[in-house]
PDB file of N, CA and C in Angstrom:
ATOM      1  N   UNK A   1     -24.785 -25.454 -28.121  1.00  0.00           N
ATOM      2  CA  UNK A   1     -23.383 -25.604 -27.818  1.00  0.00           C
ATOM      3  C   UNK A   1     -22.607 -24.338 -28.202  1.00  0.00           C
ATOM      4  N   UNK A   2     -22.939 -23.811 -29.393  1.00  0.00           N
ATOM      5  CA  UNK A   2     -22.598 -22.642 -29.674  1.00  0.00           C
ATOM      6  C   UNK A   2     -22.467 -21.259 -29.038  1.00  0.00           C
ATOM      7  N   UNK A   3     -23.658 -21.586 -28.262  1.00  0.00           N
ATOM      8  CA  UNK A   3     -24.300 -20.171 -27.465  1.00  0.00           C
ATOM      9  C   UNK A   3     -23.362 -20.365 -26.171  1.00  0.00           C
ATOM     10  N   UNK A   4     -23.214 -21.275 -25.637  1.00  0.00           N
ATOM     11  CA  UNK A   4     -22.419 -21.817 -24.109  1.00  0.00           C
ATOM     12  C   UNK A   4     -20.870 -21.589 -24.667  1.00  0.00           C
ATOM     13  N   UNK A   5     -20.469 -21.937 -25.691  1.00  0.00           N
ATOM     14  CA  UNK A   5     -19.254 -21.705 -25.943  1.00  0.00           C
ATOM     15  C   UNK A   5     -18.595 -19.920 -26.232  1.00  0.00           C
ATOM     16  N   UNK A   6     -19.614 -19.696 -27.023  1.00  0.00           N
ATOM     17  CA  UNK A   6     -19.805 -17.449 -27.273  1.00  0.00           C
ATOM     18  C   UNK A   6     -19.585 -17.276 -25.288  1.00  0.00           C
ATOM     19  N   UNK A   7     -20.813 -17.816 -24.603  1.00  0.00           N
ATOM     20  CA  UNK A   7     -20.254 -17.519 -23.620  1.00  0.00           C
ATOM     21  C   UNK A   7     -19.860 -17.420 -22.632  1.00  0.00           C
ATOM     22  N   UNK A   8     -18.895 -18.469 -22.887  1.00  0.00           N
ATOM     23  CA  UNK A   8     -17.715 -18.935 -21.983  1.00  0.00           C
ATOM     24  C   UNK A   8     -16.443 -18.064 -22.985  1.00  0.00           C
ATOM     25  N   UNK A   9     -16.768 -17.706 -23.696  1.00  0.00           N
ATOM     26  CA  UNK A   9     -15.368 -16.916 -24.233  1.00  0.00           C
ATOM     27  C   UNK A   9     -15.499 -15.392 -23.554  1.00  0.00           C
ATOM     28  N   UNK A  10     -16.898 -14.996 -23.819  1.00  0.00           N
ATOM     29  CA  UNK A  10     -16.929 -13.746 -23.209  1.00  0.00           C
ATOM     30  C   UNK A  10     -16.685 -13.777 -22.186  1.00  0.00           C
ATOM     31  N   UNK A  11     -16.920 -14.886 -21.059  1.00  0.00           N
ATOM     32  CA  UNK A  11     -16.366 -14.683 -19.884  1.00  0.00           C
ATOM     33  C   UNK A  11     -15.262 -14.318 -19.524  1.00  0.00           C
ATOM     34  N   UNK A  12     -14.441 -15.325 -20.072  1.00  0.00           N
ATOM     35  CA  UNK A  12     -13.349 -15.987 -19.626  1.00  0.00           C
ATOM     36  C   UNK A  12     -12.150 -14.172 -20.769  1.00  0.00           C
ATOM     37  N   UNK A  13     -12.950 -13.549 -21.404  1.00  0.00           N
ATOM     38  CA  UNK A  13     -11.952 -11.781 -22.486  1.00  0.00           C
ATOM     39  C   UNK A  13     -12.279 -11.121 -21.160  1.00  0.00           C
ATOM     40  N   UNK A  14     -13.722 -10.681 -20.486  1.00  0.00           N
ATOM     41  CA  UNK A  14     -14.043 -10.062 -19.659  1.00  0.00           C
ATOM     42  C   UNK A  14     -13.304  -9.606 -18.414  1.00  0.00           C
ATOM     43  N   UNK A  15     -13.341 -11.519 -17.902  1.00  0.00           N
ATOM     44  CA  UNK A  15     -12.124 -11.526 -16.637  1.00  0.00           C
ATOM     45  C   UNK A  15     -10.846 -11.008 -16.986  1.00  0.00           C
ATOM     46  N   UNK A  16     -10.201 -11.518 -18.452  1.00  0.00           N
ATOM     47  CA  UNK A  16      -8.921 -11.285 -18.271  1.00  0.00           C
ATOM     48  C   UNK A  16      -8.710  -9.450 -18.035  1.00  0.00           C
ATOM     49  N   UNK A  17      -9.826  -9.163 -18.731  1.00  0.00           N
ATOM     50  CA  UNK A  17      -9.951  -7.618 -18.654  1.00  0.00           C
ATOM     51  C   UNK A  17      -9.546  -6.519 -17.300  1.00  0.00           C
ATOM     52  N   UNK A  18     -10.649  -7.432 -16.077  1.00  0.00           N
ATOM     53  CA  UNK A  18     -10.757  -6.862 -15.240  1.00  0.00           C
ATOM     54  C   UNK A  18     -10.021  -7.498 -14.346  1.00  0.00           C
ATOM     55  N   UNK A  19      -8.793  -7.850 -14.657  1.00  0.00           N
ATOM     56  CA  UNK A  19      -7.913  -8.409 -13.966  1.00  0.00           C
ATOM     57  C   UNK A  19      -6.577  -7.478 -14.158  1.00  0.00           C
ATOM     58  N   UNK A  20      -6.427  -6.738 -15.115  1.00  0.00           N
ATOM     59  CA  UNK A  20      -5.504  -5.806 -15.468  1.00  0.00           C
ATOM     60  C   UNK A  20      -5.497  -4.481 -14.401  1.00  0.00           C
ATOM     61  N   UNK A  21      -4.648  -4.272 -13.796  1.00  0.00           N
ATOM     62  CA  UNK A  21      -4.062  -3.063 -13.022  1.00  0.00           C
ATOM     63  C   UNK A  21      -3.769  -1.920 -13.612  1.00  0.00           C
ATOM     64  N   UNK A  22      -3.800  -0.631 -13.076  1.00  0.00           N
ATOM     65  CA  UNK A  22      -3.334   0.522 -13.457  1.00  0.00           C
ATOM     66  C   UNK A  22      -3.019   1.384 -12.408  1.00  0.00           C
ATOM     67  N   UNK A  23      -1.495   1.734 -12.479  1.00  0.00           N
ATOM     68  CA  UNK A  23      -1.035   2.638 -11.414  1.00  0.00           C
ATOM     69  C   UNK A  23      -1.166   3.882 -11.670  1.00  0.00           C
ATOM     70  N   UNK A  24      -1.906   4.706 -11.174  1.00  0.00           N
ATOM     71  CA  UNK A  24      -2.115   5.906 -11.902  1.00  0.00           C
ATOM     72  C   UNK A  24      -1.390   6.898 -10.914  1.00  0.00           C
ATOM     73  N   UNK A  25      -0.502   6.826  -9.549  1.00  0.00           N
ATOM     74  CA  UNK A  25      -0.032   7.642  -9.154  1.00  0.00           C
ATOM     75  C   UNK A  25       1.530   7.291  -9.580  1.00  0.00           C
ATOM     76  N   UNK A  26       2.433   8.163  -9.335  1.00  0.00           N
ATOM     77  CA  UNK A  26       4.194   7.725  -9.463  1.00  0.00           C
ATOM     78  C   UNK A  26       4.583   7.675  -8.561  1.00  0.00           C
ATOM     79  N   UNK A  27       5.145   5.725  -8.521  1.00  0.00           N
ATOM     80  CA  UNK A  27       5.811   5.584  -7.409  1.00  0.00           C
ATOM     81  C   UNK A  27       7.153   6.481  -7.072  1.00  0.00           C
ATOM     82  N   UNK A  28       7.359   6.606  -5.797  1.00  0.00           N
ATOM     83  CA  UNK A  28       8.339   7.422  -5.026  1.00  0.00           C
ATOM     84  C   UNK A  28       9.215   6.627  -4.136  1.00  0.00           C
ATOM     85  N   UNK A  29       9.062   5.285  -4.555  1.00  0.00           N
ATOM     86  CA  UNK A  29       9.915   4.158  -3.755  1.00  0.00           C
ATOM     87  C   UNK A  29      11.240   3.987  -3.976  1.00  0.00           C
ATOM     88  N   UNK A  30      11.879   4.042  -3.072  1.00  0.00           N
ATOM     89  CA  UNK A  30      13.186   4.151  -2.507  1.00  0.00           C
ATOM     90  C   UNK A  30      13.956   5.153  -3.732  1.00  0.00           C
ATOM     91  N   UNK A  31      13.523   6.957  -3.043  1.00  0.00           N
ATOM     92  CA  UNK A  31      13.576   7.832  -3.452  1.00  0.00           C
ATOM     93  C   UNK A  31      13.619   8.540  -2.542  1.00  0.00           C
ATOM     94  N   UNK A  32      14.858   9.573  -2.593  1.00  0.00           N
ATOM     95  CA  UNK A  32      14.531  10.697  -1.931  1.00  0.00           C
ATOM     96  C   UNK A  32      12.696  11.259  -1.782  1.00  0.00           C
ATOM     97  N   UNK A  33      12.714  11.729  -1.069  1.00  0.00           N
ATOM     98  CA  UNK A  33      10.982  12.486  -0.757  1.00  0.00           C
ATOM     99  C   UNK A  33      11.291  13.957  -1.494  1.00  0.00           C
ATOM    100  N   UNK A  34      10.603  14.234  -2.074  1.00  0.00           N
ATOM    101  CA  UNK A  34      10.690  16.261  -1.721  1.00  0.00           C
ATOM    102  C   UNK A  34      10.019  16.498  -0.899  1.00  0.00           C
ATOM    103  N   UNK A  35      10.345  17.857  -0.801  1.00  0.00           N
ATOM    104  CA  UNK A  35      10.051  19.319  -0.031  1.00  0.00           C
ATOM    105  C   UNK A  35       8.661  19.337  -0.023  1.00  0.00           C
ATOM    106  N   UNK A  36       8.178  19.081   1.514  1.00  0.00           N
ATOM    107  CA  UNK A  36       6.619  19.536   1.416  1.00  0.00           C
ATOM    108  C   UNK A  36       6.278  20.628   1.504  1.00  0.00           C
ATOM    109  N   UNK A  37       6.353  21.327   0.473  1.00  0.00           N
ATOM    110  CA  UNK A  37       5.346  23.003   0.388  1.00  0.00           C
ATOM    111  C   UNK A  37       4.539  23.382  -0.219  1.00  0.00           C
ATOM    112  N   UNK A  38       3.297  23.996   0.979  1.00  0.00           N
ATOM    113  CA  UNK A  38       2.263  24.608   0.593  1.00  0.00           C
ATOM    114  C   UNK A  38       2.097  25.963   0.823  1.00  0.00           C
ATOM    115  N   UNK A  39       0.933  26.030   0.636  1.00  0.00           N
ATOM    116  CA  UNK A  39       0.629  27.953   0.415  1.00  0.00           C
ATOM    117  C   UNK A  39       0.708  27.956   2.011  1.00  0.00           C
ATOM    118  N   UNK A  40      -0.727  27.112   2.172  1.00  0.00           N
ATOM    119  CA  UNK A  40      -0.981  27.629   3.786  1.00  0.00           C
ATOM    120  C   UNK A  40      -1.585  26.689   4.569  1.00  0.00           C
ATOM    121  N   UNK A  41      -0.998  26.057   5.527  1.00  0.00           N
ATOM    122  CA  UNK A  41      -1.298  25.272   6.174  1.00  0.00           C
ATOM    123  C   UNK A  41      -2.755  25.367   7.158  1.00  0.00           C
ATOM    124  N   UNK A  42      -3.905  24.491   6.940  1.00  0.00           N
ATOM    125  CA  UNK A  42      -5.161  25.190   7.506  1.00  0.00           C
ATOM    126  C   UNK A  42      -5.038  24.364   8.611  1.00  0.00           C
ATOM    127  N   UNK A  43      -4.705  23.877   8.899  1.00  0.00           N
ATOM    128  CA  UNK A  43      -4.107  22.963  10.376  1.00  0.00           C
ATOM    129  C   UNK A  43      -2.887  22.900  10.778  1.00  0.00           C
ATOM    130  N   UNK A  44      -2.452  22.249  12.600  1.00  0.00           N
ATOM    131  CA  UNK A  44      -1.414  22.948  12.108  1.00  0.00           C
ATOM    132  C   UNK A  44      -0.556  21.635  11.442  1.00  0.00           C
ATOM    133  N   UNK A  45       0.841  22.363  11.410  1.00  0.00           N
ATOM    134  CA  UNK A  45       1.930  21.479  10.189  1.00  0.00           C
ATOM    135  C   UNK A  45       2.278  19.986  10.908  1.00  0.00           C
ATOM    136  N   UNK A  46       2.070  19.341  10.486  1.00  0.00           N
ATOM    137  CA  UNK A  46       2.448  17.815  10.989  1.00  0.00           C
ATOM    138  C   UNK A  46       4.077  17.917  10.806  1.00  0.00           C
ATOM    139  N   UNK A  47       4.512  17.035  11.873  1.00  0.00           N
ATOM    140  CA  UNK A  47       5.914  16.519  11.834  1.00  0.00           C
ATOM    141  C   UNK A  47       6.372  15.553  11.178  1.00  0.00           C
ATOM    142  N   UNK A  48       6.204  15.269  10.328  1.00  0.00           N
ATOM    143  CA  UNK A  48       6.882  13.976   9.128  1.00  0.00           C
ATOM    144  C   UNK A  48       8.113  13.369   9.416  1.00  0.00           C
ATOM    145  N   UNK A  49       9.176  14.082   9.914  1.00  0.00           N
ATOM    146  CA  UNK A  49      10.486  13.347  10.712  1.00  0.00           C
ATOM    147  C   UNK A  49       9.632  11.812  10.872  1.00  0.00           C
ATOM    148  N   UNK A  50      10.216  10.469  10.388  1.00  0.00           N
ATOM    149  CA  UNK A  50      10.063   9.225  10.277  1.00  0.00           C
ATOM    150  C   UNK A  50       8.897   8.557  10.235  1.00  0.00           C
ATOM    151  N   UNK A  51       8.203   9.414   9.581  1.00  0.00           N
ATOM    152  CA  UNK A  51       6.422   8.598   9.322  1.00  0.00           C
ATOM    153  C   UNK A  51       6.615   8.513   7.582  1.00  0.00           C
ATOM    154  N   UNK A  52       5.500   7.752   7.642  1.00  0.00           N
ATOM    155  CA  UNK A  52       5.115   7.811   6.271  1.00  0.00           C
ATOM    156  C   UNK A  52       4.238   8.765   6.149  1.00  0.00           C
ATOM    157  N   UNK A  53       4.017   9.268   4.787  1.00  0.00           N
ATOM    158  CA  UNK A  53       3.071  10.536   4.215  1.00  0.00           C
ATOM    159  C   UNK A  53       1.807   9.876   3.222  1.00  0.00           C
ATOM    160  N   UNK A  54       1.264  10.151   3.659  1.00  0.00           N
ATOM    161  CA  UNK A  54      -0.209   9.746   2.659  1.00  0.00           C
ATOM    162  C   UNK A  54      -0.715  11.049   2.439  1.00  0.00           C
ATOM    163  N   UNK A  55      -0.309  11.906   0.755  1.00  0.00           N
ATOM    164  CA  UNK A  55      -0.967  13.285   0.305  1.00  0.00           C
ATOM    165  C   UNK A  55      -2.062  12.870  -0.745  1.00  0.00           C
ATOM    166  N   UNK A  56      -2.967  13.577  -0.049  1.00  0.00           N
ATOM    167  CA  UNK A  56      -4.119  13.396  -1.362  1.00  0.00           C
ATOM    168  C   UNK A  56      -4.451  15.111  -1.842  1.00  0.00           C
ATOM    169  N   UNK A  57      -4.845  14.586  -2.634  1.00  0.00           N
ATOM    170  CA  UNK A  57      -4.853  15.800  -3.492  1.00  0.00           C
ATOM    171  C   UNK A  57      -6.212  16.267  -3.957  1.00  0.00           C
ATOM    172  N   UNK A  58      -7.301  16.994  -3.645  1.00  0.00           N
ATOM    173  CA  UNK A  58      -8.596  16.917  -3.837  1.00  0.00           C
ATOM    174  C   UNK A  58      -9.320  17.979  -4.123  1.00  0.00           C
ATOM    175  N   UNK A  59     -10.494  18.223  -3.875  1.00  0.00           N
ATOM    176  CA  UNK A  59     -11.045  19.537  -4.697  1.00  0.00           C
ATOM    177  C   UNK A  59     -12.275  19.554  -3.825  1.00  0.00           C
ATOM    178  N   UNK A  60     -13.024  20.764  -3.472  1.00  0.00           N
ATOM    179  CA  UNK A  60     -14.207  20.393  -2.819  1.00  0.00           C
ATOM    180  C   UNK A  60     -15.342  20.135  -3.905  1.00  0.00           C
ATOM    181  N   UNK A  61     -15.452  19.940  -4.831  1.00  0.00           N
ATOM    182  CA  UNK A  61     -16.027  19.865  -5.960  1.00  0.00           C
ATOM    183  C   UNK A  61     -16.109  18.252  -6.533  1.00  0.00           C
ATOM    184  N   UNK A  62     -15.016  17.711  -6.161  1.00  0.00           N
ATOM    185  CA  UNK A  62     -14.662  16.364  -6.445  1.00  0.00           C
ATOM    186  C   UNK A  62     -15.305  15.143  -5.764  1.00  0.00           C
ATOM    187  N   UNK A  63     -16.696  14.773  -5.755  1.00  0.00           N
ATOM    188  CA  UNK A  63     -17.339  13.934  -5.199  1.00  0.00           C
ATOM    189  C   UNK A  63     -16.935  12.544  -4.893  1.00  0.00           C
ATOM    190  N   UNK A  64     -15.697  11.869  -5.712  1.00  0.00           N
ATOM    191  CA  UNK A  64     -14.945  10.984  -5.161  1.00  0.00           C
ATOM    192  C   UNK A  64     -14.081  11.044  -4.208  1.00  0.00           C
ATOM    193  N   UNK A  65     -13.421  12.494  -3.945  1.00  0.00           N
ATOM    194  CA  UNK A  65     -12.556  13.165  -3.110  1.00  0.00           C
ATOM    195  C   UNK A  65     -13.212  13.243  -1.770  1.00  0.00           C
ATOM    196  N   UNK A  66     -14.326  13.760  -1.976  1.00  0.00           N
ATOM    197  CA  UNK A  66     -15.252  14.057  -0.872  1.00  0.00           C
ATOM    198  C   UNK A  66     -15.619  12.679  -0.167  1.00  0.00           C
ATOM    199  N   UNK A  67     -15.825  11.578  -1.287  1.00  0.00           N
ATOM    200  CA  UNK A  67     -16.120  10.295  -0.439  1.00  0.00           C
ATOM    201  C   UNK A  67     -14.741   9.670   0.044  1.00  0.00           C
ATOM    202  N   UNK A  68     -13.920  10.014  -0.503  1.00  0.00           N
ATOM    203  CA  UNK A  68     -12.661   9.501   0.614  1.00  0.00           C
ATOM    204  C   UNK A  68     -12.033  10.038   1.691  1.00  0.00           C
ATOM    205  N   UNK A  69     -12.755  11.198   2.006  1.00  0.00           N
ATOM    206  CA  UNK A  69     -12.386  12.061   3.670  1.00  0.00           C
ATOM    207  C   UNK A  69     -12.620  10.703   4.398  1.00  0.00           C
ATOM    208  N   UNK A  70     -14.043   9.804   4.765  1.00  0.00           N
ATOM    209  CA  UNK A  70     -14.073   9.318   6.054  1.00  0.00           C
ATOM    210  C   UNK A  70     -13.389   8.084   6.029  1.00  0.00           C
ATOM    211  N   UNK A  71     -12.758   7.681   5.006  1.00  0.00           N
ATOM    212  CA  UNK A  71     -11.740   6.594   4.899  1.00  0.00           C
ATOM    213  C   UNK A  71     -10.332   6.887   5.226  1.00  0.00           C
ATOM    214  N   UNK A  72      -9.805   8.339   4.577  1.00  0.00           N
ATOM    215  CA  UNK A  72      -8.783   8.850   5.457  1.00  0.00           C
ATOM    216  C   UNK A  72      -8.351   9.365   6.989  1.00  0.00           C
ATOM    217  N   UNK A  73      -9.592   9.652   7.095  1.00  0.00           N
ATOM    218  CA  UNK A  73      -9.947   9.859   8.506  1.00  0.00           C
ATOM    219  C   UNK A  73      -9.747   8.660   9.402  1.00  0.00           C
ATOM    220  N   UNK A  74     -10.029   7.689   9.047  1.00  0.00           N
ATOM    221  CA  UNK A  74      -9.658   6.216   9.529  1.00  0.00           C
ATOM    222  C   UNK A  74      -8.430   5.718   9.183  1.00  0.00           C
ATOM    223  N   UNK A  75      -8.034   5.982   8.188  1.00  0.00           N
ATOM    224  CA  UNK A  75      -6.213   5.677   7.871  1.00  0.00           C
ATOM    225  C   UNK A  75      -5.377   6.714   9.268  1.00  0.00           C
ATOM    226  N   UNK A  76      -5.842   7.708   9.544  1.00  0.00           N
ATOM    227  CA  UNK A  76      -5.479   8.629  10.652  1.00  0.00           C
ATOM    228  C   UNK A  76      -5.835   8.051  11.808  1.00  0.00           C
ATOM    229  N   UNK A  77      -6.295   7.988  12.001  1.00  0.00           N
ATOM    230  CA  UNK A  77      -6.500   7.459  13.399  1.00  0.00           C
ATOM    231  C   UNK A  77      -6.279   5.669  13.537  1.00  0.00           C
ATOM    232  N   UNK A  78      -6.239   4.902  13.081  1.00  0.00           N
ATOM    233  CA  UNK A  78      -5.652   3.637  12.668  1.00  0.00           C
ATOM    234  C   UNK A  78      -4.096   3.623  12.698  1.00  0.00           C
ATOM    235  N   UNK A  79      -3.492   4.714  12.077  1.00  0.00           N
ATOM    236  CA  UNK A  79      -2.157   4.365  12.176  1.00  0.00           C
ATOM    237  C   UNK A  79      -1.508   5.399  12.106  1.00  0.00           C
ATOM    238  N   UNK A  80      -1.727   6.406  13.319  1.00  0.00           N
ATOM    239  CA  UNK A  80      -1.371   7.397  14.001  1.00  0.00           C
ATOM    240  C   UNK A  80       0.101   7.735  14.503  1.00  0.00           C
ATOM    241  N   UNK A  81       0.608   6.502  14.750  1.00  0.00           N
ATOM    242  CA  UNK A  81       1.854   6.409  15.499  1.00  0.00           C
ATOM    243  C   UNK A  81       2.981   6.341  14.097  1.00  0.00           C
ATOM    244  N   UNK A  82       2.548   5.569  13.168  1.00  0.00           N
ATOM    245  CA  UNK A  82       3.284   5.533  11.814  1.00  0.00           C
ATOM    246  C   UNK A  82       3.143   6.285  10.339  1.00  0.00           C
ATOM    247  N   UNK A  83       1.896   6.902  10.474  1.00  0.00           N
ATOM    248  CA  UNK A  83       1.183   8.015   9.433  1.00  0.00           C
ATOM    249  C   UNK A  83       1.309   8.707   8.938  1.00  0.00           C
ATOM    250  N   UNK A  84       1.383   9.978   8.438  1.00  0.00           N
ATOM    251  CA  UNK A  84       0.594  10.846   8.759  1.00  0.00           C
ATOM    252  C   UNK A  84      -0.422  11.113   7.210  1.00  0.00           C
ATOM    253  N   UNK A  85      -1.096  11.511   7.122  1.00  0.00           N
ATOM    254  CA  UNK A  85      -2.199  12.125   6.576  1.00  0.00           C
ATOM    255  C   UNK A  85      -2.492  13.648   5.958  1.00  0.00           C
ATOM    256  N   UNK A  86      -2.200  13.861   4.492  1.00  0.00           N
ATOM    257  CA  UNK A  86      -2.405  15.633   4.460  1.00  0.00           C
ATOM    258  C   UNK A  86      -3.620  15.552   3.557  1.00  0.00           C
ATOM    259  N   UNK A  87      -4.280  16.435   3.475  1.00  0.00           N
ATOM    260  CA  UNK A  87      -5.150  16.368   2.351  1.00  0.00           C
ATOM    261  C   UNK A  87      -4.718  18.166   1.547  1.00  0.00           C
ATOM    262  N   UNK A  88      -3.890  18.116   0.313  1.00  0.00           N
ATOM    263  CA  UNK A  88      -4.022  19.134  -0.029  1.00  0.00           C
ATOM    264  C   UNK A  88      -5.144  19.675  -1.353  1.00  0.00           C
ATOM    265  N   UNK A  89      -5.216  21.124  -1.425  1.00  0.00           N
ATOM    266  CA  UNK A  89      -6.119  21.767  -2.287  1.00  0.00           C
ATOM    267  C   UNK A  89      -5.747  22.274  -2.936  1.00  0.00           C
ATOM    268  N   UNK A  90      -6.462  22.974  -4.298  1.00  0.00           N
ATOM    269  CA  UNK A  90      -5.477  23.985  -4.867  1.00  0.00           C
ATOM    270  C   UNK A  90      -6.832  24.918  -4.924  1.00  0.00           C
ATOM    271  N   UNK A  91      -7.322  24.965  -4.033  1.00  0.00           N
ATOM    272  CA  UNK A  91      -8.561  25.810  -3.946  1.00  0.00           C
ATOM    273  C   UNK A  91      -8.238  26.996  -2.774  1.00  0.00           C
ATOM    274  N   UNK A  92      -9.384  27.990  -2.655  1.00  0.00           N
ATOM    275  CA  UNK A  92      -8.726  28.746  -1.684  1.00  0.00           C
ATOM    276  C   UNK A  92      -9.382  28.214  -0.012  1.00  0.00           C
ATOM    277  N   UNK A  93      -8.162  29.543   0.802  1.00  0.00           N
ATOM    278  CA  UNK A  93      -8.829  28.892   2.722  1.00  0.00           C
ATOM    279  C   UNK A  93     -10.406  28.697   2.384  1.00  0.00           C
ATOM    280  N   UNK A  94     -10.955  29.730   1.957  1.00  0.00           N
ATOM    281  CA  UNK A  94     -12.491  30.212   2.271  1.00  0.00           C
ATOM    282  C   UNK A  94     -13.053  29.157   1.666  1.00  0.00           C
ATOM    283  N   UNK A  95     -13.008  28.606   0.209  1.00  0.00           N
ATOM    284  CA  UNK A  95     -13.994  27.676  -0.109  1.00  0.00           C
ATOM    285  C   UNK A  95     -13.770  26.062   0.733  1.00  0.00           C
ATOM    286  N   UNK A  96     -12.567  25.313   0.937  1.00  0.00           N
ATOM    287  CA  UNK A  96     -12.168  24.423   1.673  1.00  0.00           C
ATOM    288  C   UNK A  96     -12.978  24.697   3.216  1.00  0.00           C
ATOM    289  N   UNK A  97     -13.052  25.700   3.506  1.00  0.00           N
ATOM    290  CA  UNK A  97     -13.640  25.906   5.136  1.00  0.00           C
ATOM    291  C   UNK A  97     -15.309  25.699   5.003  1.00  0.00           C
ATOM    292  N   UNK A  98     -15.767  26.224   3.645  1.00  0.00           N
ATOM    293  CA  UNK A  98     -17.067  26.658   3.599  1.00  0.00           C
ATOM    294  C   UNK A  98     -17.664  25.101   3.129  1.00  0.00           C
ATOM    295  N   UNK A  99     -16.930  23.714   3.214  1.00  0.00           N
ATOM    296  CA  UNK A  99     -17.066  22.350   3.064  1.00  0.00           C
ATOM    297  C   UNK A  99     -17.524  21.987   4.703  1.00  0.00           C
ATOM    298  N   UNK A 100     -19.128  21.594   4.197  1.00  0.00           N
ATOM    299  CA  UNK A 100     -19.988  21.803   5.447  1.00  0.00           C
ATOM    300  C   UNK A 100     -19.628  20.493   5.946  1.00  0.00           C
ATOM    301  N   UNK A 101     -19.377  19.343   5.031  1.00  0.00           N
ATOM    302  CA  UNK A 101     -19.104  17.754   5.722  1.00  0.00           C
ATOM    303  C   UNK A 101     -19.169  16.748   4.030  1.00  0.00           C
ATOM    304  N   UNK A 102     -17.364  15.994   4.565  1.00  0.00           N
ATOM    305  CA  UNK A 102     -17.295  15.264   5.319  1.00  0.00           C
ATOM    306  C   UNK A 102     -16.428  16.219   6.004  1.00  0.00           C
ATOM    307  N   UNK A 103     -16.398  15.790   7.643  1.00  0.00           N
ATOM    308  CA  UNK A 103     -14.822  16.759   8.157  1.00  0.00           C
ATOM    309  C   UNK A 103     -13.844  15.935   8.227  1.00  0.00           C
ATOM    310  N   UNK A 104     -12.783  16.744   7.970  1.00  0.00           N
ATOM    311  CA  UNK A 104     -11.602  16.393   7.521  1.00  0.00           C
ATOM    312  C   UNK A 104     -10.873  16.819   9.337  1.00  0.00           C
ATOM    313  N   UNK A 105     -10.280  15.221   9.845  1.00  0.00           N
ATOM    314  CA  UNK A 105      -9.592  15.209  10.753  1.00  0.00           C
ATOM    315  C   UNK A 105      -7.968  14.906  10.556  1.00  0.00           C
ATOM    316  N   UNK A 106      -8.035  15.020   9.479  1.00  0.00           N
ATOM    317  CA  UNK A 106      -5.967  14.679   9.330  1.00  0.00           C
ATOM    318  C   UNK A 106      -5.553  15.998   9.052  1.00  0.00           C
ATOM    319  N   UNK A 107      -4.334  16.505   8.686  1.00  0.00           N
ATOM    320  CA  UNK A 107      -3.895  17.462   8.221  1.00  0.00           C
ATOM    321  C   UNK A 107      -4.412  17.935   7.021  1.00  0.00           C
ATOM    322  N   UNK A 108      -4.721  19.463   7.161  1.00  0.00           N
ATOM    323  CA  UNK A 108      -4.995  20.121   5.753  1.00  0.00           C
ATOM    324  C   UNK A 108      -4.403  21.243   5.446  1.00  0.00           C
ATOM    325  N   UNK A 109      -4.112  21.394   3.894  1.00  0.00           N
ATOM    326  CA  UNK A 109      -3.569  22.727   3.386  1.00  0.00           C
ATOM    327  C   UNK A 109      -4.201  22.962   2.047  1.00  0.00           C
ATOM    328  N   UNK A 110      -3.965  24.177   1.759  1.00  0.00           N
ATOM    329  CA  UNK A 110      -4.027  24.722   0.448  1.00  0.00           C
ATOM    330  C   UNK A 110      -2.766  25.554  -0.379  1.00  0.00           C
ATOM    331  N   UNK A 111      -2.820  24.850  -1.403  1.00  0.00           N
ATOM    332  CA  UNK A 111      -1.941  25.039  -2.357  1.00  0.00           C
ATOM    333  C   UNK A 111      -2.097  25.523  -3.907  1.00  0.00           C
ATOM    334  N   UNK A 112      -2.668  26.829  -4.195  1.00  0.00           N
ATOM    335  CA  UNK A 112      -3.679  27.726  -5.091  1.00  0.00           C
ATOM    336  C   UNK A 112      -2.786  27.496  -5.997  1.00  0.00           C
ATOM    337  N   UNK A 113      -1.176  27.679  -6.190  1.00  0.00           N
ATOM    338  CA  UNK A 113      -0.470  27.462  -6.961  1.00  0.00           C
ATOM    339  C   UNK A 113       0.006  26.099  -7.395  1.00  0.00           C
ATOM    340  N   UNK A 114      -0.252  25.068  -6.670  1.00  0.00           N
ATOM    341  CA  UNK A 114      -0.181  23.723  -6.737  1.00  0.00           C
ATOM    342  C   UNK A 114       1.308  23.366  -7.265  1.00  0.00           C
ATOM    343  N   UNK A 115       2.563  23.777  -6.528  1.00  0.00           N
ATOM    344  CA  UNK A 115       2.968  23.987  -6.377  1.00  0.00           C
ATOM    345  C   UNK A 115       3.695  22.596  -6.104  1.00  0.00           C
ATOM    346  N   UNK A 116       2.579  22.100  -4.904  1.00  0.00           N
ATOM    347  CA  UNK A 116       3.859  20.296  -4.497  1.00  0.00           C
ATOM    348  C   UNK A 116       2.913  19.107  -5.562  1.00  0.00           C
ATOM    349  N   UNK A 117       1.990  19.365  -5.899  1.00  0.00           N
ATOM    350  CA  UNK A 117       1.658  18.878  -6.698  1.00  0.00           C
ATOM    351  C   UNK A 117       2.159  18.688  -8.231  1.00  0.00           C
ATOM    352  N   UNK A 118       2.948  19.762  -8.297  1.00  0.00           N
ATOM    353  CA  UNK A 118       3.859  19.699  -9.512  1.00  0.00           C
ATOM    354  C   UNK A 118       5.262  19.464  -9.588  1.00  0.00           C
ATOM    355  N   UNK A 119       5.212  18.900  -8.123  1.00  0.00           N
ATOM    356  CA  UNK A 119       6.491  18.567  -7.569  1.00  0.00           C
ATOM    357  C   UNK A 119       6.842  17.299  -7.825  1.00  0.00           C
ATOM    358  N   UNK A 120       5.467  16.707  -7.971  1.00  0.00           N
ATOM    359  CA  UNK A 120       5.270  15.419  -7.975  1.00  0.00           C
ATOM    360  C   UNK A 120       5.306  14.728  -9.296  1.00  0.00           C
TER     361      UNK A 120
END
């Protein structure tokens, strides 16, 4: 009875555990936007006039980053008409280009000075 009760408690600390949230970006809701600037746009500049912006911020080095190209890539093309999609770097043109795959079909830039990233 003892042992069933240990664990049903551990269960029941566990869940509450992994039931807890963490926002780790800052919301920007019902906020002015800033100024999108980068170094250099490696595509060209999207028109943002009345879309929403989805910026990610990534590294070619960053293997979680890297696994979320083909999911953004699908946020892009999914909701194209209401979107848009940037992926910025703070790496340079040459190493971002020399990223053999995943390819990156939404907007891209680099931002060495990171610059809107500290905007943020």
């Amino acid at each position: 009875m003892k042992k069933t009760f240990l664990l049903l408690i551990s269960l029941l600390v566990l869940n509450a555990f992994s039931q807890q949230k963490r926002l780790w970006a800052k919301s920007v809701i019902n906020q002015k936007a800033p100024k999108l600037v980068v170094e250099k746009w490696l595509s060209d500049k999207p028109d943002t006039k009345g879309k929403f912006v989805l910026i990610d911020f990534w590294a070619t080095w960053c293997g979680p980053c890297k696994r979320a190209i083909p999911e953004l890539n699908h946020f892009k093309t999914e909701f194209e008409n209401d979107l848009i999609v940037i992926g910025i770097s703070d790496e340079t043109k040459e190493v971002v280009n020399a990223l053999p795959t995943p390819k990156i079909e939404y907007y891209s830039a680099i931002d060495t000075k990171r610059t809107m990233y500290n905007t943020l």
